[in-house]
N, C-alpha and C. Protein backbone atom coordinates (compact mmCIF):
# COMPACT_ATOMS: atom_id res chain seq x y z
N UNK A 1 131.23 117.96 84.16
CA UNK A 1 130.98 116.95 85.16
C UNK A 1 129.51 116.54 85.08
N UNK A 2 128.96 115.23 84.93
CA UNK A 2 127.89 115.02 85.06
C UNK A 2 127.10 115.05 86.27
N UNK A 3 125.86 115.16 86.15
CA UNK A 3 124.99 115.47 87.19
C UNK A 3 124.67 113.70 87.69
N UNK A 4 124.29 113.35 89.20
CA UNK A 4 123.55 112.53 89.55
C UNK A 4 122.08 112.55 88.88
N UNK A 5 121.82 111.16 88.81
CA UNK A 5 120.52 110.97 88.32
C UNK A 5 119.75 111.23 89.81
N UNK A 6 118.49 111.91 88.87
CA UNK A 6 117.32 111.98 90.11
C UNK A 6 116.90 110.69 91.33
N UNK A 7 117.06 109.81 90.65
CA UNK A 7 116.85 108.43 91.24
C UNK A 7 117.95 108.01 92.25
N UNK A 8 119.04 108.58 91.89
CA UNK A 8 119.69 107.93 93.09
C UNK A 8 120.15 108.85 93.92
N UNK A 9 119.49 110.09 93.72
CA UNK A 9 119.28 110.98 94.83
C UNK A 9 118.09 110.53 96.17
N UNK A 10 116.87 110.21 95.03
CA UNK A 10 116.24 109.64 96.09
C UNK A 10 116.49 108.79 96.77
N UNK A 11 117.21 107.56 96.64
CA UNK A 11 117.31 106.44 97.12
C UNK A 11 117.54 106.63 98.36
N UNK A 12 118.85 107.98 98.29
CA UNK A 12 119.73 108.04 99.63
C UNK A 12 118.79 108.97 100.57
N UNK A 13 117.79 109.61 99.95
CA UNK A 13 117.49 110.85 100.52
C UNK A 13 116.59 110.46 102.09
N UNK A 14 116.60 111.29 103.18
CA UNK A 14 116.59 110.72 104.36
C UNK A 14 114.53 111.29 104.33
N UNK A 15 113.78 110.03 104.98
CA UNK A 15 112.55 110.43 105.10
C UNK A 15 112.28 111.59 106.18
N UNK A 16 111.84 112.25 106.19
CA UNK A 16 110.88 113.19 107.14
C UNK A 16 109.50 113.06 107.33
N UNK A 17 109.07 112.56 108.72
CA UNK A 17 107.63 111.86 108.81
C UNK A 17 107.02 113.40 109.70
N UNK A 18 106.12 113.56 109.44
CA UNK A 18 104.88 113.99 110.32
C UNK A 18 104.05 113.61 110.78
N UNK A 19 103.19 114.19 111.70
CA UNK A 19 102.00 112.93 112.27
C UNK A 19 100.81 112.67 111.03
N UNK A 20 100.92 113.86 110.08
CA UNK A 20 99.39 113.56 108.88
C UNK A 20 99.93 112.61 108.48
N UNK A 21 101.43 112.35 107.99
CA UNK A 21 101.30 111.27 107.11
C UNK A 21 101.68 109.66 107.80
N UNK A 22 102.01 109.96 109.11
CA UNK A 22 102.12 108.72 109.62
C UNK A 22 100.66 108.02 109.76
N UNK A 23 99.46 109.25 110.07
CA UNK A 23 97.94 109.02 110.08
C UNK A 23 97.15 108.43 108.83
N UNK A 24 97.88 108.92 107.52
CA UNK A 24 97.78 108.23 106.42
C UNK A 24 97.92 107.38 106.20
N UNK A 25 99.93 106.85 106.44
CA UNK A 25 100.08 105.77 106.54
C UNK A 25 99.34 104.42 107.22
N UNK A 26 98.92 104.45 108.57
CA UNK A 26 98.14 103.39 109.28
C UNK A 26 97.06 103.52 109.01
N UNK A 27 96.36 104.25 108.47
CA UNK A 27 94.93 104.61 107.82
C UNK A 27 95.02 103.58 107.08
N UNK A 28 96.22 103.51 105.47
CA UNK A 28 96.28 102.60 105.03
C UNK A 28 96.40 101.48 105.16
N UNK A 29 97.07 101.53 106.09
CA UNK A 29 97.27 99.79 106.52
C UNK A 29 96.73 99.68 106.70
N UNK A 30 95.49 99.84 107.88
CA UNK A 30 94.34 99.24 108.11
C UNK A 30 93.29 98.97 107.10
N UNK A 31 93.42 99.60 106.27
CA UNK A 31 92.26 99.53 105.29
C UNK A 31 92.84 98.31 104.37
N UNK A 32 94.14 98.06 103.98
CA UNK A 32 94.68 97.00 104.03
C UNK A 32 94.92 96.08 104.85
N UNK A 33 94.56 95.74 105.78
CA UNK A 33 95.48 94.86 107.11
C UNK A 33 95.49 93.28 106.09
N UNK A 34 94.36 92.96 105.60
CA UNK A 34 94.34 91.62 104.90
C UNK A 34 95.64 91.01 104.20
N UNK A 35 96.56 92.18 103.85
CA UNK A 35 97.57 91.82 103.08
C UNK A 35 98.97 91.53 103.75
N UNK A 36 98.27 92.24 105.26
CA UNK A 36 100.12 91.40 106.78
C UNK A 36 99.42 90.45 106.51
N UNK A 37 98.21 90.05 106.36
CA UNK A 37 98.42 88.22 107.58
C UNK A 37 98.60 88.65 109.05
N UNK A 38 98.51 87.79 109.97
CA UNK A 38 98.63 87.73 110.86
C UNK A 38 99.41 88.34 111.54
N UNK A 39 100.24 88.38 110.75
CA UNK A 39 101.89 89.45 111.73
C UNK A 39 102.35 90.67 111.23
N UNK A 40 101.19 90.97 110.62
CA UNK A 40 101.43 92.55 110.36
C UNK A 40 102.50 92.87 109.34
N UNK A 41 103.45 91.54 108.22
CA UNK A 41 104.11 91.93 107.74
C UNK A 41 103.03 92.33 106.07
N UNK A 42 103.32 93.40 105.95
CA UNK A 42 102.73 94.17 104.65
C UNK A 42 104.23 92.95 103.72
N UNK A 43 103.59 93.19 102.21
CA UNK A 43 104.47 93.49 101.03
C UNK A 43 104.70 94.56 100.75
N UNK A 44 105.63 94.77 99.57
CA UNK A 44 106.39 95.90 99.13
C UNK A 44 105.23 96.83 97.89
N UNK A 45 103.96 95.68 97.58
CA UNK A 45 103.42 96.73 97.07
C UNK A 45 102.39 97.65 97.86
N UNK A 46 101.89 96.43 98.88
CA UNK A 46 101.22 97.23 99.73
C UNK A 46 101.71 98.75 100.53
N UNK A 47 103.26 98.59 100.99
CA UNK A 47 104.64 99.86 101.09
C UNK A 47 104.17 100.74 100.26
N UNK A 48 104.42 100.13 99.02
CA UNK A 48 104.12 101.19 97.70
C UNK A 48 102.79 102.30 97.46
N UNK A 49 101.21 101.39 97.70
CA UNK A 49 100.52 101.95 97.54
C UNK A 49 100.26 102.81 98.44
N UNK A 50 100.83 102.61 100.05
CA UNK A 50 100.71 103.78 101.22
C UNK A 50 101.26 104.81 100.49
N UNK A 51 102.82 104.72 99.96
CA UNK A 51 103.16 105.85 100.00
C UNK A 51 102.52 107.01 98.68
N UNK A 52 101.93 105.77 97.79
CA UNK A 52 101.35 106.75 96.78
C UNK A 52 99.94 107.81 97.33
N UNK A 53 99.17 107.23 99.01
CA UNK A 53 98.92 107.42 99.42
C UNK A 53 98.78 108.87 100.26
N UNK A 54 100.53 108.95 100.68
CA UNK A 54 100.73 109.86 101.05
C UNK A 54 100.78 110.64 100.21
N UNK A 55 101.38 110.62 99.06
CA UNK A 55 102.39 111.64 98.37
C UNK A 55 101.04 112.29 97.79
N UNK A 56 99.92 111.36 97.35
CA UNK A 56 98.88 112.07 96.04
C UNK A 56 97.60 112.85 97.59
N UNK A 57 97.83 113.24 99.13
CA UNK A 57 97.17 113.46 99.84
C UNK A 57 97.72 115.08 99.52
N UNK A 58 97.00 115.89 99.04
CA UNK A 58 96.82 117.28 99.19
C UNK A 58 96.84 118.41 100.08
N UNK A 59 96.66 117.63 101.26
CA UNK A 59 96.25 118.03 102.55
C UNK A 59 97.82 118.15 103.40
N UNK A 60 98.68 117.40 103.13
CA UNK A 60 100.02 117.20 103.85
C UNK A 60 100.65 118.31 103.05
N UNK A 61 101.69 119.04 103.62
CA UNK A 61 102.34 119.23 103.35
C UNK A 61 104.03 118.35 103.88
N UNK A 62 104.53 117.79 102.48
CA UNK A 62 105.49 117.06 103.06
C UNK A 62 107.03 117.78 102.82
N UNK A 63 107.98 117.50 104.02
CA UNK A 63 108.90 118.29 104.16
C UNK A 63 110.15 116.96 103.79
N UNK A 64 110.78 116.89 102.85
CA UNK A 64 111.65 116.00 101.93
C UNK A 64 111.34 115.27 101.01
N UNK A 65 111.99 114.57 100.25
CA UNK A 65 111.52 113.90 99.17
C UNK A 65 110.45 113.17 99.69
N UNK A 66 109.67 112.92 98.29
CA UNK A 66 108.43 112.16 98.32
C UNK A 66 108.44 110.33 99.15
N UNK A 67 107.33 110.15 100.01
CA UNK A 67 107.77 109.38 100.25
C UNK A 67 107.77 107.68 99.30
N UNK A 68 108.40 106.97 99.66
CA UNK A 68 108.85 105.65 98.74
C UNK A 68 108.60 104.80 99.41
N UNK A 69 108.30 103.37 98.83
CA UNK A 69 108.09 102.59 99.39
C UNK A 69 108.67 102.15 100.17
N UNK A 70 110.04 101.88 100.41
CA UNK A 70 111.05 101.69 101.36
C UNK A 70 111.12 102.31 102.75
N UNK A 71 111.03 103.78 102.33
CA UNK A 71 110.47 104.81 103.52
C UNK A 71 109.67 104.30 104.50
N UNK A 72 108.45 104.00 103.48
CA UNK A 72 107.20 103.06 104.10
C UNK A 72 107.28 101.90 105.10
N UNK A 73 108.15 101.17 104.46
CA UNK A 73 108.51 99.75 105.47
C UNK A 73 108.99 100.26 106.56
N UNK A 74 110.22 101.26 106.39
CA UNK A 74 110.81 101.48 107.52
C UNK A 74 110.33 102.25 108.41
N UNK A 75 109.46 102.99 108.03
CA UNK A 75 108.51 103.33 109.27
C UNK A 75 107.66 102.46 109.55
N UNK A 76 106.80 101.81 108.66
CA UNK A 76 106.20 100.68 109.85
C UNK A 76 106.98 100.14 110.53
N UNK A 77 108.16 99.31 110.43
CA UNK A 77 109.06 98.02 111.26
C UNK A 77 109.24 99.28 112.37
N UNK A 78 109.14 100.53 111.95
CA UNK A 78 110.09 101.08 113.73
C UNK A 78 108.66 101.44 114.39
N UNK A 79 107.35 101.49 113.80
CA UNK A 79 106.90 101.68 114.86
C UNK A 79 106.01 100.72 115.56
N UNK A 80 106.47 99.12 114.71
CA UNK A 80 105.99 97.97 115.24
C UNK A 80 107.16 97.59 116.58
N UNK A 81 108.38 98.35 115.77
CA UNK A 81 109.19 97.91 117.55
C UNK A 81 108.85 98.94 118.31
N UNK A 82 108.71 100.21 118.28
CA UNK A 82 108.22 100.76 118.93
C UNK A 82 106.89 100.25 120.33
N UNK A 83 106.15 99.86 119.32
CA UNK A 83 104.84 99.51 120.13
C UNK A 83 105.45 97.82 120.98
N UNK A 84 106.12 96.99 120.37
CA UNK A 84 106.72 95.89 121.06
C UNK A 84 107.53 96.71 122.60
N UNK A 85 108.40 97.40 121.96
CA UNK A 85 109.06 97.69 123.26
C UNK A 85 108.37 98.21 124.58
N UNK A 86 107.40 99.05 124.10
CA UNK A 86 106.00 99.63 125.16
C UNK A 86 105.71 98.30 125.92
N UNK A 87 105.02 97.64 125.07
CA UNK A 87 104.63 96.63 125.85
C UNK A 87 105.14 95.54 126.45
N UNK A 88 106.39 95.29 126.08
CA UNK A 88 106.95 94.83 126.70
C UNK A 88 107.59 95.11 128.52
N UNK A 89 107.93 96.63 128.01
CA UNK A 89 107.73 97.63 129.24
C UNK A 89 106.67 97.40 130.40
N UNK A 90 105.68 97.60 129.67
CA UNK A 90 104.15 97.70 130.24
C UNK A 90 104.13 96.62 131.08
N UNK A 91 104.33 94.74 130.71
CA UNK A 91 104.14 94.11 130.50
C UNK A 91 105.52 93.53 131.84
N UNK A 92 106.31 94.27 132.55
CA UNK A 92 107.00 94.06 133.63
C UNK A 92 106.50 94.42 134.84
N UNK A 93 105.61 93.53 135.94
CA UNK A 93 104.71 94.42 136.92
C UNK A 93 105.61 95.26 137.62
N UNK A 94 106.75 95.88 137.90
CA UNK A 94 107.15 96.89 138.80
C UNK A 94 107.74 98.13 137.96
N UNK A 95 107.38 97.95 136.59
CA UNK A 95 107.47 99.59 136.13
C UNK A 95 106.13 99.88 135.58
N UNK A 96 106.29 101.17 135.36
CA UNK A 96 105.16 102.23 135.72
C UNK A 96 105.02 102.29 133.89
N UNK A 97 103.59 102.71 133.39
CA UNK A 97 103.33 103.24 131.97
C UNK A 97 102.16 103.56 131.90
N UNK A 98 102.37 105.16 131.55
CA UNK A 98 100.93 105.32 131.30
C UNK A 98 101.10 106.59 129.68
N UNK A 99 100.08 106.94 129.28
CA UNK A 99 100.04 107.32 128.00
C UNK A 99 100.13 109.11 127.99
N UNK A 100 100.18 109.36 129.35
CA UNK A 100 100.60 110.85 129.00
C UNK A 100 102.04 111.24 129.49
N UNK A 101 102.28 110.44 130.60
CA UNK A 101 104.01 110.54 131.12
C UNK A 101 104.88 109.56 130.65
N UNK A 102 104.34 108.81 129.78
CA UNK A 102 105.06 107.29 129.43
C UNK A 102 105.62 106.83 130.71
N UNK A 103 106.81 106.44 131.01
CA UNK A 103 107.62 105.89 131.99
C UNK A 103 107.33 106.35 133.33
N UNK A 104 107.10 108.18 133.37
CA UNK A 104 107.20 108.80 134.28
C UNK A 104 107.93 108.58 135.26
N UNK A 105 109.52 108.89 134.93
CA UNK A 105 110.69 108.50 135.35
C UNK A 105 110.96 110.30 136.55
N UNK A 106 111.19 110.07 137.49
CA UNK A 106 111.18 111.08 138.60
C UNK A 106 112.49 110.52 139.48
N UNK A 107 113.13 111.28 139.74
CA UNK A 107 114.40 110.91 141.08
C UNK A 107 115.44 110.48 140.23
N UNK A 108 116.95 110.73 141.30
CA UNK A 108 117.76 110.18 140.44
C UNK A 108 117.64 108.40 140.44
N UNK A 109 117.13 107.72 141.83
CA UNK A 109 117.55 106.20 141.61
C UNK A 109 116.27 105.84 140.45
N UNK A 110 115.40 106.39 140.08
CA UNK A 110 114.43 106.11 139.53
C UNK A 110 115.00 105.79 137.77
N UNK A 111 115.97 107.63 137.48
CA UNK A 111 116.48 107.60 136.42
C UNK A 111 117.81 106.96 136.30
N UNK A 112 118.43 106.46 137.30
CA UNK A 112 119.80 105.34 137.14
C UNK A 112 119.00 104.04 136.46
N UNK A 113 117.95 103.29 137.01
CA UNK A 113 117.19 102.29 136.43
C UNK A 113 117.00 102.98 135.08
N UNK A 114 116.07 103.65 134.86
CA UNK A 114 115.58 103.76 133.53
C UNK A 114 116.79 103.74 132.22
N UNK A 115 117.88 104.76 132.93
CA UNK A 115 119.34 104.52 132.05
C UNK A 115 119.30 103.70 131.67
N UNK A 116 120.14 102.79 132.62
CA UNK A 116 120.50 100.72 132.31
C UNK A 116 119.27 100.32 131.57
N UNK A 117 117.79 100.74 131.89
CA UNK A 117 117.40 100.08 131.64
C UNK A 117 116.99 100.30 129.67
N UNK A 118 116.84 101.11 129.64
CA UNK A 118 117.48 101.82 127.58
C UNK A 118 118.67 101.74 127.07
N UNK A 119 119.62 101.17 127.64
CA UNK A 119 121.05 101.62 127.48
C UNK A 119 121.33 100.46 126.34
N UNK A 120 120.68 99.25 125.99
CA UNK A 120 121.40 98.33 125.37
C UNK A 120 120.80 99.00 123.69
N UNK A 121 120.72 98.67 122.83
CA UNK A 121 120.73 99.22 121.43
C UNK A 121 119.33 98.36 120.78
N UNK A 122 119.10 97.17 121.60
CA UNK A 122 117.61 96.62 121.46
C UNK A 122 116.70 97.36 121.99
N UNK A 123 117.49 97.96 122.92
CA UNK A 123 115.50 99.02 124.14
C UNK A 123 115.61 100.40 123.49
N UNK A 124 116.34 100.96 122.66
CA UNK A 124 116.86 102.00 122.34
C UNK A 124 115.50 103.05 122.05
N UNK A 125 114.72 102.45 121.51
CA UNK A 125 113.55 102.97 120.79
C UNK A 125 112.76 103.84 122.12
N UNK A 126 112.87 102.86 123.17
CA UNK A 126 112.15 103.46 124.38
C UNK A 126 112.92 104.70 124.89
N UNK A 127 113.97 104.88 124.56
CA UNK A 127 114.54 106.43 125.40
C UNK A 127 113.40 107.42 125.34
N UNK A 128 112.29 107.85 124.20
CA UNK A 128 111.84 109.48 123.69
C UNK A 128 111.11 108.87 125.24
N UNK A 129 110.57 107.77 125.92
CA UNK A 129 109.35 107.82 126.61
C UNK A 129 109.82 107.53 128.00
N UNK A 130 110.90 108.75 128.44
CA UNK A 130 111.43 108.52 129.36
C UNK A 130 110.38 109.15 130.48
N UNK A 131 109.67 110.35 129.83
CA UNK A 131 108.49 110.95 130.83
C UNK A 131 107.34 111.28 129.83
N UNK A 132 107.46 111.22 128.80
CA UNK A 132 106.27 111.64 127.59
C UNK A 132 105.63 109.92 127.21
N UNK A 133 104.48 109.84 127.00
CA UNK A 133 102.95 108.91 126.23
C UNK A 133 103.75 108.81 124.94
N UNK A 134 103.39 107.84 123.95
CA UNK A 134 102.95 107.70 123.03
C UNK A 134 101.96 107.71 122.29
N UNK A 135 101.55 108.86 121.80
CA UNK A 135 100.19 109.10 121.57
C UNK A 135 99.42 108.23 120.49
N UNK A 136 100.47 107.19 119.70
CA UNK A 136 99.84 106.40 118.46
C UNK A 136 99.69 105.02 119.28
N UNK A 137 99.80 104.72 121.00
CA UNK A 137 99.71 103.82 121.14
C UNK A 137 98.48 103.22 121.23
N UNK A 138 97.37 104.33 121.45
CA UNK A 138 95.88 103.39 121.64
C UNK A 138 95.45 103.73 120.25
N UNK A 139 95.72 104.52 119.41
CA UNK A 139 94.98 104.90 118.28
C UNK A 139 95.32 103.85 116.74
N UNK A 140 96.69 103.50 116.87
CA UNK A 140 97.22 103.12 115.89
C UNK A 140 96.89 101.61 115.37
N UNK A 141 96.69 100.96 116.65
CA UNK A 141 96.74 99.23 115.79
C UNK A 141 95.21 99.01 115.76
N UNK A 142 94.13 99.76 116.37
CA UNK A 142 93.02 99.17 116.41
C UNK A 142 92.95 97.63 115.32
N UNK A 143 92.42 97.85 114.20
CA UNK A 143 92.39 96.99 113.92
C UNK A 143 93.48 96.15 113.20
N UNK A 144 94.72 96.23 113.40
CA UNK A 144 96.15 95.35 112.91
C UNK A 144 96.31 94.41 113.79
N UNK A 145 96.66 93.46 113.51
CA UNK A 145 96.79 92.30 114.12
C UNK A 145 98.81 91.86 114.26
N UNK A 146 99.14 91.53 115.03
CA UNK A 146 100.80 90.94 115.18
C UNK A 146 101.18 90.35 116.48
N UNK A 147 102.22 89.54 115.90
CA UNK A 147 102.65 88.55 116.97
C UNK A 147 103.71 89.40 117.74
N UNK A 148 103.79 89.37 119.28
CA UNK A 148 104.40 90.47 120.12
C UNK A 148 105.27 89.13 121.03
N UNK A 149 106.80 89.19 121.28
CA UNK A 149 107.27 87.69 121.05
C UNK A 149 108.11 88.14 122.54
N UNK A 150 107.55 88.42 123.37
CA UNK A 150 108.61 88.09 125.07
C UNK A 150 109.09 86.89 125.82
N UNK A 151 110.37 87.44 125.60
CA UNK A 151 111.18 86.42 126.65
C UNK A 151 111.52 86.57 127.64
N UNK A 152 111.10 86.15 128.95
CA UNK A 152 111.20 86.34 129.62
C UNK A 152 111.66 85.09 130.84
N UNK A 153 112.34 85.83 132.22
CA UNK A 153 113.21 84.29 133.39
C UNK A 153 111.88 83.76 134.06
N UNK A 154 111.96 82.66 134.58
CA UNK A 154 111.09 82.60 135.74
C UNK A 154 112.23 81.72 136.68
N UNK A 155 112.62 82.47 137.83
CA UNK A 155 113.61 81.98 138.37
C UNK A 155 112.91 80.54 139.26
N UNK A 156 113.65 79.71 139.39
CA UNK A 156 112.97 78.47 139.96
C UNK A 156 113.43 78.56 141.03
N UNK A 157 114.72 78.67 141.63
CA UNK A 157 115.83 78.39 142.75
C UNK A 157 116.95 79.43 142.43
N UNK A 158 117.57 79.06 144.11
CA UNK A 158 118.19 80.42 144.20
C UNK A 158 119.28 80.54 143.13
N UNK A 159 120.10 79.59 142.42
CA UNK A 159 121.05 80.29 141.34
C UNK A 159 120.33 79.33 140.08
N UNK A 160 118.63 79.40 139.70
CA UNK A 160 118.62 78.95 138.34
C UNK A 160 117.55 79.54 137.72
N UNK A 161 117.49 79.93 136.66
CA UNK A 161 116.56 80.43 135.82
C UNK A 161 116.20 79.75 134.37
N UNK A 162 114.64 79.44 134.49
CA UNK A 162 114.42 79.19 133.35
C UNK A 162 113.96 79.78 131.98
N UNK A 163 114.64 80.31 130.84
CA UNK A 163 114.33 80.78 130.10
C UNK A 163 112.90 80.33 129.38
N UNK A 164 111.51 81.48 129.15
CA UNK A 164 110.77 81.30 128.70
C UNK A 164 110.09 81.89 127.28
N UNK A 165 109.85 81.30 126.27
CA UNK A 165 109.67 82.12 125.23
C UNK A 165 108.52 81.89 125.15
N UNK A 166 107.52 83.28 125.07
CA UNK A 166 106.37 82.87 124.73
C UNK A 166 105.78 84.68 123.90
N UNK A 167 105.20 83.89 122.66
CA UNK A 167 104.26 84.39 121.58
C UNK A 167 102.75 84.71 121.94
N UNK A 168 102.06 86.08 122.04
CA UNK A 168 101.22 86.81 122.32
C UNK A 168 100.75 87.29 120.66
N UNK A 169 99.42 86.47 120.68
CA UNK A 169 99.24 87.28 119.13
C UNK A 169 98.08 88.25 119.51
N UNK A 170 98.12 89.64 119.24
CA UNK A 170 97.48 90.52 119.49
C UNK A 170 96.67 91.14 118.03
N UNK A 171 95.33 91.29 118.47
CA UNK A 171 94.29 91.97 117.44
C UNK A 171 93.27 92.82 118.05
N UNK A 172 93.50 93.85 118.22
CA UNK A 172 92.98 95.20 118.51
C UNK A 172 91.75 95.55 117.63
N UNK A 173 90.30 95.16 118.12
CA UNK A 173 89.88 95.84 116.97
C UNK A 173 88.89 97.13 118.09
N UNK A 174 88.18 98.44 117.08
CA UNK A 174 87.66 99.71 117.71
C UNK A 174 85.80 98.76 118.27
């Protein structure tokens, strides 16, 4: 019986992040940011050179296959929604966010809201920060720049609402 090739072991093989190399990772980016543009979207070589980044860092010990460029993207895109969903959060004046309790969700009517309010498969990301911070939230974008895109009602009258879309371009620098 023949063996799988090494390569398409990796393909499938599932990433395992730590915080050194997620610290690597945005290290890199930033030292790259020139290559998102404006919206923070990297290319696939820029992907690439993070992860050569990680993998040739001495200092990590990494727990699964090496990471790949693909790896790469997909941890940035989740922790660009990540940081969207925060702020978007943030960004509703009658809930609460702060960076060591996140949500700081207490009581049951408190946690019936917070339920509904993670429950759809778009807010999903926000469940870990049901009472815990995100600790990469003030450290991570300093200087990355991206467009953060809320929609939000502004009710006019009693049965009408007007849908509003509006684009926030954000650039964090230290």
């Amino acid at each position: 019986m023949a063996q799988p090739e090494v390569t398409s072991m990796l393909d499938n093989a599932k990433a395992h992040w730590q915080d050194a190399e997620v610290d690597v990772l945005l290290h890199h980016l930033i030292q790259n940011r020139a290559a998102g543009g404006d919206g923070g979207n990297f290319t696939m070589p820029t992907f690439n050179s993070a992860a050569a980044a990680i993998n040739d860092n001495d200092v990590i010990q990494t727990i699964g296959p090496p990471k790949m460029g693909k790896m790469v993207k997909t941890k940035w895109t989740l922790l660009k929604k990540i940081f969207n969903q925060i702020e978007i959060y943030r960004n509703v004046s009658v809930f609460h966010w702060d960076n060591v309790r996140g949500a700081g969700i207490k009581g049951t009517a408190a946690a019936s809201v917070w339920d509904t309010y993670v429950d759809p498969k778009s807010r999903a990301a926000m469940r870990p920060f049901c009472n815990k911070g995100w600790a990469l939230l003030q450290s991570w974008l300093p200087p990355i720049s991206f467009s953060l895109i809320l929609v939000y009602y502004v009710v006019t009258a009693p049965y009408c609402a007007i849908i509003r879309l509006t684009t926030f371009h954000i650039c964090i620098t230290s």
